[in-house]
Each structure stands twice: as structure tokens, then as C-alpha cells.
Protein backbone atom coordinates (compact mmCIF):
# COMPACT_ATOMS: atom_id res chain seq x y z
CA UNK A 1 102.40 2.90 41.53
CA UNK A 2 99.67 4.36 43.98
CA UNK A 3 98.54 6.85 40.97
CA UNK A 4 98.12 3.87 38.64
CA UNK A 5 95.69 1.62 41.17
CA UNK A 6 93.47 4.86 40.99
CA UNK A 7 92.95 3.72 37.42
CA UNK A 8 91.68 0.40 38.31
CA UNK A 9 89.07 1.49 40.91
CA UNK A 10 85.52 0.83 40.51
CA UNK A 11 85.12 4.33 40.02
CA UNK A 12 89.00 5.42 39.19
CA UNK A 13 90.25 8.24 37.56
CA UNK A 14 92.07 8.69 33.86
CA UNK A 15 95.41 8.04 34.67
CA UNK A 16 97.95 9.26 31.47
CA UNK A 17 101.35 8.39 32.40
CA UNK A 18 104.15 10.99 30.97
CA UNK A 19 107.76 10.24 31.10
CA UNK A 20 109.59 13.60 30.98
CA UNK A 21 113.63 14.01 30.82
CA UNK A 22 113.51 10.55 32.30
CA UNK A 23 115.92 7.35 31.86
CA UNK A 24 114.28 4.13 30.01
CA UNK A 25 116.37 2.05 32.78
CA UNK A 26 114.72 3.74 35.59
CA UNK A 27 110.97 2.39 34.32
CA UNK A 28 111.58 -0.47 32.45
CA UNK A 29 111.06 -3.20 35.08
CA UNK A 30 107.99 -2.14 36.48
CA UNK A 31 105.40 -4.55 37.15
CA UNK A 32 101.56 -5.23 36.87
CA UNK A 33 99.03 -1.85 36.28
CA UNK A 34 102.43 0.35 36.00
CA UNK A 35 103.99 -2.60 33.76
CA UNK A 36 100.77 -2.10 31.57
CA UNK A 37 100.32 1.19 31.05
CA UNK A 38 103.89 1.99 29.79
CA UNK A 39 103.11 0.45 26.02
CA UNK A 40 100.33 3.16 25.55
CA UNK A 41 102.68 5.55 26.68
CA UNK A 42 104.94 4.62 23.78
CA UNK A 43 102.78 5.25 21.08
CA UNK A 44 105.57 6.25 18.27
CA UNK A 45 106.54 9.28 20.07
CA UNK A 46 109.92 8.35 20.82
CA UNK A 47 111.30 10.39 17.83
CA UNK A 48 108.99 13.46 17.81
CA UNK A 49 110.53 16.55 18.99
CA UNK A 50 109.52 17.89 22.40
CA UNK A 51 106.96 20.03 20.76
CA UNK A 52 105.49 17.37 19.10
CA UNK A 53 105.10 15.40 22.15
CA UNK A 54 103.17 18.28 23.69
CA UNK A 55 101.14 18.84 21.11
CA UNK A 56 99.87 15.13 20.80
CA UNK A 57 99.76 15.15 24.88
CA UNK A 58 97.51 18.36 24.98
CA UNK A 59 95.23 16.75 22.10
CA UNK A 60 95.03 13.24 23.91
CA UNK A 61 94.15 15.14 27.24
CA UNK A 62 91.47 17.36 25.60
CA UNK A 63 89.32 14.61 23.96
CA UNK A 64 88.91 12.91 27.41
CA UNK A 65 87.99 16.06 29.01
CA UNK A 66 85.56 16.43 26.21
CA UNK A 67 83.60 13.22 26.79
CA UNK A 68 83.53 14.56 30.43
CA UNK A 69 82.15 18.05 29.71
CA UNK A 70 79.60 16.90 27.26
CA UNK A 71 77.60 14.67 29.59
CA UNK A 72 74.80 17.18 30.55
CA UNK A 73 73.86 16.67 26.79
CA UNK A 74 72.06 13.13 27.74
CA UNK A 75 69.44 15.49 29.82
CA UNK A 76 68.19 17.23 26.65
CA UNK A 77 65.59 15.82 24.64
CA UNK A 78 65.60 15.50 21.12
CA UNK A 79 69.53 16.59 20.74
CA UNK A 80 71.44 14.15 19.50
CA UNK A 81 69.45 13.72 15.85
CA UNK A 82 70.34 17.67 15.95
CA UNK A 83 73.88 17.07 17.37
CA UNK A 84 73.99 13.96 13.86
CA UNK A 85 73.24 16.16 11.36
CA UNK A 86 75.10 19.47 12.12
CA UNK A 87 78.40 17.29 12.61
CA UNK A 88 77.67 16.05 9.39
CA UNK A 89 77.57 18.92 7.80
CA UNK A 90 80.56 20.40 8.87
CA UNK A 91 82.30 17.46 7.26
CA UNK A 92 84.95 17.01 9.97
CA UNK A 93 87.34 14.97 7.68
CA UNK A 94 87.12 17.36 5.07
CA UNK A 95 90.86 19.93 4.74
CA UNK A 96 89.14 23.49 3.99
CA UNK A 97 87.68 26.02 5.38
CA UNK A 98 83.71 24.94 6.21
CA UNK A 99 80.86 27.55 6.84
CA UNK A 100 77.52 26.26 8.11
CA UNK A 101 74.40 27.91 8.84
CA UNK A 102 71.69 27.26 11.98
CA UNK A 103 68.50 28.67 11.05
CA UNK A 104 65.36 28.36 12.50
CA UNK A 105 62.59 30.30 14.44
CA UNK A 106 63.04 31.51 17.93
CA UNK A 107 63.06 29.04 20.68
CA UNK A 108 63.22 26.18 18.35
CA UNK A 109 66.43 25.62 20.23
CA UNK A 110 69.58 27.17 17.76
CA UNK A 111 71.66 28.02 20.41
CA UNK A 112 71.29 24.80 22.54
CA UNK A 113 72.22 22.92 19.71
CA UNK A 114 75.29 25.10 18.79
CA UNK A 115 76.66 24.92 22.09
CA UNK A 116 76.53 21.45 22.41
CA UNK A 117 78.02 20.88 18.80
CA UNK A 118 80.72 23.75 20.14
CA UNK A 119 81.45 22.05 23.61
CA UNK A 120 82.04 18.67 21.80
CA UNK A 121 84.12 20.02 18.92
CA UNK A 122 86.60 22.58 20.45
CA UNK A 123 89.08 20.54 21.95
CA UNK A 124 90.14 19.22 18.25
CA UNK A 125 91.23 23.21 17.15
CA UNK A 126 93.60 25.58 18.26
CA UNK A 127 91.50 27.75 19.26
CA UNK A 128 87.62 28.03 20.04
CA UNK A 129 85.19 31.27 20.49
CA UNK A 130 81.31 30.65 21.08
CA UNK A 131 79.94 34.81 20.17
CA UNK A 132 76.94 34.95 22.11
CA UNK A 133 73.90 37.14 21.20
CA UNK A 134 75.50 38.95 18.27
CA UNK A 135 72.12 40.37 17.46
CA UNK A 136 72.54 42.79 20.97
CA UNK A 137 75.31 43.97 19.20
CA UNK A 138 74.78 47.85 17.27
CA UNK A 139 76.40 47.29 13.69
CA UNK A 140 78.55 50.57 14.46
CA UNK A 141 80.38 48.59 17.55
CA UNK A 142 81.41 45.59 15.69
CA UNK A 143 84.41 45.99 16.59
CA UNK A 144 84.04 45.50 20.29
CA UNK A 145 82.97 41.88 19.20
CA UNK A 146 86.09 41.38 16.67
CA UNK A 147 88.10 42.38 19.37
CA UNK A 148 86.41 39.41 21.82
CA UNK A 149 87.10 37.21 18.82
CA UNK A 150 90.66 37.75 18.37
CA UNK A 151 91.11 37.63 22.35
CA UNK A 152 89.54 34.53 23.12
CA UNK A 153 91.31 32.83 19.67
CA UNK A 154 94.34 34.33 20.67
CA UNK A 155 94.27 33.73 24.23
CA UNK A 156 95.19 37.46 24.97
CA UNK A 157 93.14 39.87 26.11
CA UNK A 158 93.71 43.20 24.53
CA UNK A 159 91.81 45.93 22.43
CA UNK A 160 93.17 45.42 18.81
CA UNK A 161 90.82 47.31 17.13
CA UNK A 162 88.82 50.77 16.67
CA UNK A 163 86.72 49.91 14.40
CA UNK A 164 84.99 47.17 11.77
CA UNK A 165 87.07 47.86 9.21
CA UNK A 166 90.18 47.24 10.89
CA UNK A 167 88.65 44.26 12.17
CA UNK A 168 88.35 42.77 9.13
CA UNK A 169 92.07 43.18 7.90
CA UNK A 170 93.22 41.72 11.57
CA UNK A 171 91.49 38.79 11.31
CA UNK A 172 92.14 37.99 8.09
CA UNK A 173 95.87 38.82 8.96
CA UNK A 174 96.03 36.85 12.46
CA UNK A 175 93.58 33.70 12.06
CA UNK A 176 94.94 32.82 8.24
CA UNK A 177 97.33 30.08 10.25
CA UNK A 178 95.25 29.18 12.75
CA UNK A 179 92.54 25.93 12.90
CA UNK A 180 89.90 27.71 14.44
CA UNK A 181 86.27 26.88 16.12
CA UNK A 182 83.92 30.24 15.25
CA UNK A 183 80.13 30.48 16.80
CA UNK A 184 78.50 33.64 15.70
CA UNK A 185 75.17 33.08 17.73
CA UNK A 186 71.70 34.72 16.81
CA UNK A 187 72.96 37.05 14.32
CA UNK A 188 70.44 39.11 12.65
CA UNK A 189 72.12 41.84 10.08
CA UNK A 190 74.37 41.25 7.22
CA UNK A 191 77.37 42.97 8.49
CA UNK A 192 77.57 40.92 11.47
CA UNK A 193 78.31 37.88 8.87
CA UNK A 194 80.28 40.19 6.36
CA UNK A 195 82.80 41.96 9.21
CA UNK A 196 82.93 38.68 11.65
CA UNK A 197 83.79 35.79 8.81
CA UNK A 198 83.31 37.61 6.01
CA UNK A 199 85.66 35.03 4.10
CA UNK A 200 86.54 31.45 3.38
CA UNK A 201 90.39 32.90 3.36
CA UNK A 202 90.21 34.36 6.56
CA UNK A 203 90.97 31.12 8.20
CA UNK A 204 93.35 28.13 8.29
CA UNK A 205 92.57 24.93 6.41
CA UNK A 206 90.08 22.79 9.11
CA UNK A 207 88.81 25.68 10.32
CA UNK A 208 84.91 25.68 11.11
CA UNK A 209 82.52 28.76 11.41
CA UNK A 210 78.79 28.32 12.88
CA UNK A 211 76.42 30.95 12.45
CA UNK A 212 72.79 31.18 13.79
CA UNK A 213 70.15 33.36 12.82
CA UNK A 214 66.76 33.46 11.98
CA UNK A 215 67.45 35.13 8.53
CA UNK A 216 68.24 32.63 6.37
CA UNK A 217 69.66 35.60 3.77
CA UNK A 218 71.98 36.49 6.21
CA UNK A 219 74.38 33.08 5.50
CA UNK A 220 74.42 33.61 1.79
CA UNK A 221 73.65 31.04 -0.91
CA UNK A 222 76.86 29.66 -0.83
CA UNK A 223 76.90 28.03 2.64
CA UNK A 224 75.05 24.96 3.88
CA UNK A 225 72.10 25.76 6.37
CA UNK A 226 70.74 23.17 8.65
CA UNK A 227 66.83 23.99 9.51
CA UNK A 228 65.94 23.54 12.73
CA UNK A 229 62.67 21.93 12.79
CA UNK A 230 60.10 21.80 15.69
CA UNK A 231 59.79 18.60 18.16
CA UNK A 232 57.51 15.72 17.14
CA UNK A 233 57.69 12.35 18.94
CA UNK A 234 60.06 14.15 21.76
CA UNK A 235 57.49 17.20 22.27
CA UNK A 236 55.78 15.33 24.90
CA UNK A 237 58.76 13.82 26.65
CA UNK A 238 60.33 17.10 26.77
CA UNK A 239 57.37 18.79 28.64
CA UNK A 240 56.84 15.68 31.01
CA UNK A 241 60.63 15.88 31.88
CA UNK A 242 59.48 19.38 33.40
CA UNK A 243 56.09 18.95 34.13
CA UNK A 244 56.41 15.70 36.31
CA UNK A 245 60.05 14.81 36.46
CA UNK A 246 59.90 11.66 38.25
CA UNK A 247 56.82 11.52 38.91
CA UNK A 248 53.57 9.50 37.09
CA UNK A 249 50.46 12.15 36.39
CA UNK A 250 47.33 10.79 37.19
CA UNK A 251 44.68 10.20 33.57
CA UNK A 252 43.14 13.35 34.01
CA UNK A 253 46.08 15.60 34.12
CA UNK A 254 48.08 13.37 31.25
CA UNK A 255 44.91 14.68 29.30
CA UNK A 256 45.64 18.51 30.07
CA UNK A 257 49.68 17.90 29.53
CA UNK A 258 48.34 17.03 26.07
CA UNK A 259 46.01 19.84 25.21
CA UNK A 260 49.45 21.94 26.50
CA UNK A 261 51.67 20.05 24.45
CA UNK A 262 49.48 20.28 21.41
CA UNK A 263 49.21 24.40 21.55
CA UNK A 264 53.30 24.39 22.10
CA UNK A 265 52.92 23.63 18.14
CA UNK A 266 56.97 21.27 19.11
CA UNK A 267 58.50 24.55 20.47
CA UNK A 268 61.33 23.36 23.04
CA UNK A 269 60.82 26.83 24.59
CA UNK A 270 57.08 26.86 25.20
CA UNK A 271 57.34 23.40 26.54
CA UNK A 272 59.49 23.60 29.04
CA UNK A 273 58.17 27.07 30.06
CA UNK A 274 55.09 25.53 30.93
CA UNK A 275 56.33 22.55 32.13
CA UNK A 276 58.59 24.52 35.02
CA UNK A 277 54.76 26.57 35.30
CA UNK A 278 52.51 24.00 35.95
CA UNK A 279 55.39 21.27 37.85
CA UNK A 280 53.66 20.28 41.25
CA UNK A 281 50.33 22.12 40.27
CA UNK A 282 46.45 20.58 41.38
CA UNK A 283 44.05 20.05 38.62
CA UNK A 284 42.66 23.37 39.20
CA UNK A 285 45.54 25.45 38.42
CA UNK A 286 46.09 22.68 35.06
CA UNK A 287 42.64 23.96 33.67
CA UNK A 288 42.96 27.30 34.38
CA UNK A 289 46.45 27.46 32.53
CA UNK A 290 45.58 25.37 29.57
CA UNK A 291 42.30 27.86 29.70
CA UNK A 292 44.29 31.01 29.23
CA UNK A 293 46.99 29.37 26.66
CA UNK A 294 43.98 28.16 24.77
CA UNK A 295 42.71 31.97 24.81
CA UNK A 296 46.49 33.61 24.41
CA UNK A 297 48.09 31.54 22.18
CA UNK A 298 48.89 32.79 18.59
CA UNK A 299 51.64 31.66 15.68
CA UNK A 300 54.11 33.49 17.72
CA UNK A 301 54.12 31.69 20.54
CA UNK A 302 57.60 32.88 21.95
CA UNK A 303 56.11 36.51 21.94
CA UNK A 304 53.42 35.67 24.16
CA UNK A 305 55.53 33.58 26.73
CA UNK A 306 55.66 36.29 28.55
CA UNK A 307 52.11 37.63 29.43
CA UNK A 308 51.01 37.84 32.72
CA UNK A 309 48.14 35.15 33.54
CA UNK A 310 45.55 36.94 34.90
CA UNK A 311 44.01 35.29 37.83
CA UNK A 312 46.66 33.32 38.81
CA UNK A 313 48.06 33.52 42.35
CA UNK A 314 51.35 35.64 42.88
CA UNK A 315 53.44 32.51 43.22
CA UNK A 316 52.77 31.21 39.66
CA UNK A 317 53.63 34.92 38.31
CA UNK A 318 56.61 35.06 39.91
CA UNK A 319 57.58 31.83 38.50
CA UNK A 320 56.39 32.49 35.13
CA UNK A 321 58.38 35.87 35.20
CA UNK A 322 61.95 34.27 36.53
CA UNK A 323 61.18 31.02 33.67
CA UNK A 324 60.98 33.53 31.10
CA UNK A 325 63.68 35.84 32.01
CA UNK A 326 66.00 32.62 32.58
CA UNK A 327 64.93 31.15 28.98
CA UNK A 328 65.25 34.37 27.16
CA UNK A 329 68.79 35.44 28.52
CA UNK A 330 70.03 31.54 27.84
CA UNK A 331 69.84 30.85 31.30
CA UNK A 332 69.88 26.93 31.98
CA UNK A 333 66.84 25.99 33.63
CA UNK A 334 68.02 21.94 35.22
CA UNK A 335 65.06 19.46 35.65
């Protein structure tokens, strides 16, 4: 009784009764929150097996730890248009085997979106690996990151292969029955698609592979691929939510934030690089930044993130230095 008035607190707790190798007669006059929580507890499982009744408990568990874990994503900008369309096109509903493509240049944001569509998703498989950074990886140890795969998929970690070609046959051989989440992130060389999920049949039915790259040939003409534009209409929020955070800029620093937000070109990276830059910086220091982007900036904007600003006090290279390192290694930078 005390663990069901937790449920009806202001701010309570999920409360999921379970009934195990218990007697109906034991619970069956129970009164008022317990009295109404035992029909949801019924839900048609009276006649599953035990394994059954696990399986639909562990499910039922998952999704609301899911809507927990997924709550940072109301923080980032522009992500749930992003978050619309990729869901879309894995076709959720659909029974087969679904491939789908994240392309897009760098610091558009690929991997943020991935990871959010991957911490939303994962609960509903068996099993779930997100492949970080595939690119780092030489195409002669491929194998090293099969063996990660199969480990985290089969929740045992072990060395099963020596090398890529073996790879291939065990995963084919050990995944076929399994409904499976894959993320190959930032992959950048053909065999990194061809030896990690080189094929369709190398998975279970509902099974869902993510891939993101910046070579579009990479995913093959036979997969979807979702192109990850730049920001428009969110460009300038997402700088300001760095920039200012909480705090209203006075009219002749909203005009710099602009110039900045104009050279950014809708690049979630350069934005809130120099947002974190110029946060809690005079008018002075706004000019001379915008100065030296204006003089720096090219098309490749992520490439030049990382120049040193001349003339700027040690402080504001330091900062610029840890804001790039944190950004480029996937670090999570919090407003």
C-alpha cells in the first residue's frame, strides 16, 4: 500500500505492480490506489507462459525508462523536425530488415541526431549498439569493431574474431535471429559498410541499421539517405541559447550575434562554438571576434574552428581550445 501512494504524489514515482507465484485470494480485496492498479496489472497475461510475462514486463519497463532518458533532447534546437523525419524513414511498422543513411557535412549535427533517434528507439529491440567514430577505425582492424558489435548485441564480452572476414560470417551467423538496433557513426570507407552490415540477411526481421557518413557513395543506391541540412529559422536561437542563455543582449550586441550567426552559414557546430566563445563577453571582445571570423572564415568553416585568434587574451584561447576539443571528440557541451 505505502509503494502505491508514491504513485499519487505530486511528484510520485512509476509504480508497476507485479504479482509473482502469488495467490489471487491474497490481493483480491484490496482497496482504493492498490484496488486500482490491479486491472492494469491484468492485462491478458494470465495465460502467457512465465517467459512471456517477462518479456512483456521488460518491454513495458523499457518504454517508460525511455521517455525518461530522452528528456535532454528538449535542450537541443532544431531536433525534433530531424528526430520526424529519420523515424519516418525507418518505417517502424514495417516487418524487414531497414537500412537508412545520415549524410551530411561535418558539424551539421549527424551524430546528435543519431543518438537521439538511437536513445529513443533501443528499448523496442533486443539488442542495441551505437559504433562511435568508425572512421578512427584502420580498414585492416575491422575486426576489433565487429567484435564490439557482437559484444554489446550479445551482451558478452569476448574476442570472437581475428579478422574481417570472419566477422562477416559471425554476424551473419549470430544476429540472423535477433531484432537488432545498429549505429555505424561517421563512417568514411566502403568496407566499413560492406564488413559491418554488409547485408539485408544479416539480421532478423525489424531489425534497423543507421549509418552516418559524409560520403553519400558509401550507403549504396539501394538505401534511403536522409540529408542533413543546415539551420535556418533555429540558427539564431541556437547561438543565443549559448551566447546569452538567460540573459537579454543589449541592441548593439544583438547586431554583432547576427553578423556571427550569418558567417556560421546554419552550422550547429560553429554556432555554438562561438556562442560558448563570446558568452559573458563586453562589446569589445564582440567586435574583435566577429573581426577575425569575418577575416578567417572560408566554405569550410569546421576546419577553421580551430585557429588561434590572434590578439585575444589567454582566457578566450583557452576556452576556444577546450570548446573545440569538447565538440570535435563528441563531448557534450550543456548551456
Amino acid at each position: 500500500m505505502k509503494i502505491m501512494e508514491c504513485k499519487e504524489e505530486e511528484n510520485g514515482q512509476t509504480v508497476i505492480p507485479v504479482f509473482y507465484d502469488v495467490d489471487p485470494s491474497h490481493v483480491q480485496y484490496q482497496s482504493e490506489s492498490f484496488e486500482e492498479a490491479l486491472p492494469n496489472t491484468n492485462r491478458g497475461i494470465r495465460m502467457m507462459i512465465e517467459s512471456e510475462c517477462i518479456r512483456e514486463l521488460v518491454d513495458d519497463v523499457s518504454s517508460k525508462l525511455c521517455k525518461t532518458s530522452s528528456s535532454y533532447l528538449y535542450d537541443i534546437v532544431g531536433i525534433d523536425t530531424h528526430l520526424e523525419k529519420v523515424t519516418s524513414l525507418l518505417e517502424m511498422e514495417t516487418i524487414d530488415v531497414r537500412m537508412v543513411g545520415i549524410w551530411g557535412m561535418r558539424g551539421v549535427g549527424k551524430t546528435t541526431i543519431t543518438r537521439a533517434i538511437f536513445d529513443r528507439l533501443s528499448p523496442q529491440f533486443q539488442g542495441a549498439s551505437f559504433l562511435a567514430d568508425v572512421k578512427e577505425t584502420n580498414t585492416n582492424e575491422i575486426h576489433s569493431v565487429q567484435n564490439t558489435l557482437l559484444s554489446e548485441l550479445l551482451s558478452k564480452d569476448k574476442k570472437y574474431v581475428n579478422n574481417k572476414k570472419d566477422g562477416k560470417v559471425m554476424i551473419a551467423h549470430r544476429l540472423c535471429f535477433m531484432k537488432v538496433l545498429v549505429v555505424l557513426d561517421d563512417i568514411n570507407h566502403h568496407d566499413h559498410w560492406e564488413y559491418l552490415a554488409g547485408d539485408l540477411c544479416w539480421f532478423d526481421n525489424d531489425s534497423r541499421i543507421i549509418a552516418t557518413t559524409r560520403n553519400k557513395h558509401i550507403i549504396g543506391k539501394n538505401n534511403v539517405v536522409y540529408d542533413v541540412t543546415t539551420l535556418e529559422r533555429d540558427a539564431i536561437r541556437l547561438f543565443s541559447q549559448y551566447a546569452f542563455k538567460d540573459k537579454a543582449p543589449d541592441d548593439h550586441i544583438k547586431k554583432l550575434a547576427l553578423e556571427v550567426v550569418s558567417h556560421a552559414k546554419g552550422l550547429p557546430l560553429a554556432l555554438r562554438l562561438w556562442g560558448i566563445l563570446l558568452h559573458n563577453e563586453d562589446a569589445t571582445m564582440w567586435r574583435d571576434v566577429v573581426d577575425i571570423i569575418k577575416r578567417e572564415s572560408s566554405p569550410d568553416i569546421v576546419k577553421n574552428l580551430k585557429i588561434r585568434f590572434e590578439g585575444l587574451p589567454d582566457k578566450e584561447k583557452t576556452i576556444l581550445d577546450i570548446a573545440c576539443f569538447n565538440l570535435e571528440e563528441g563531448g557534450k557541451i550543456r548551456p
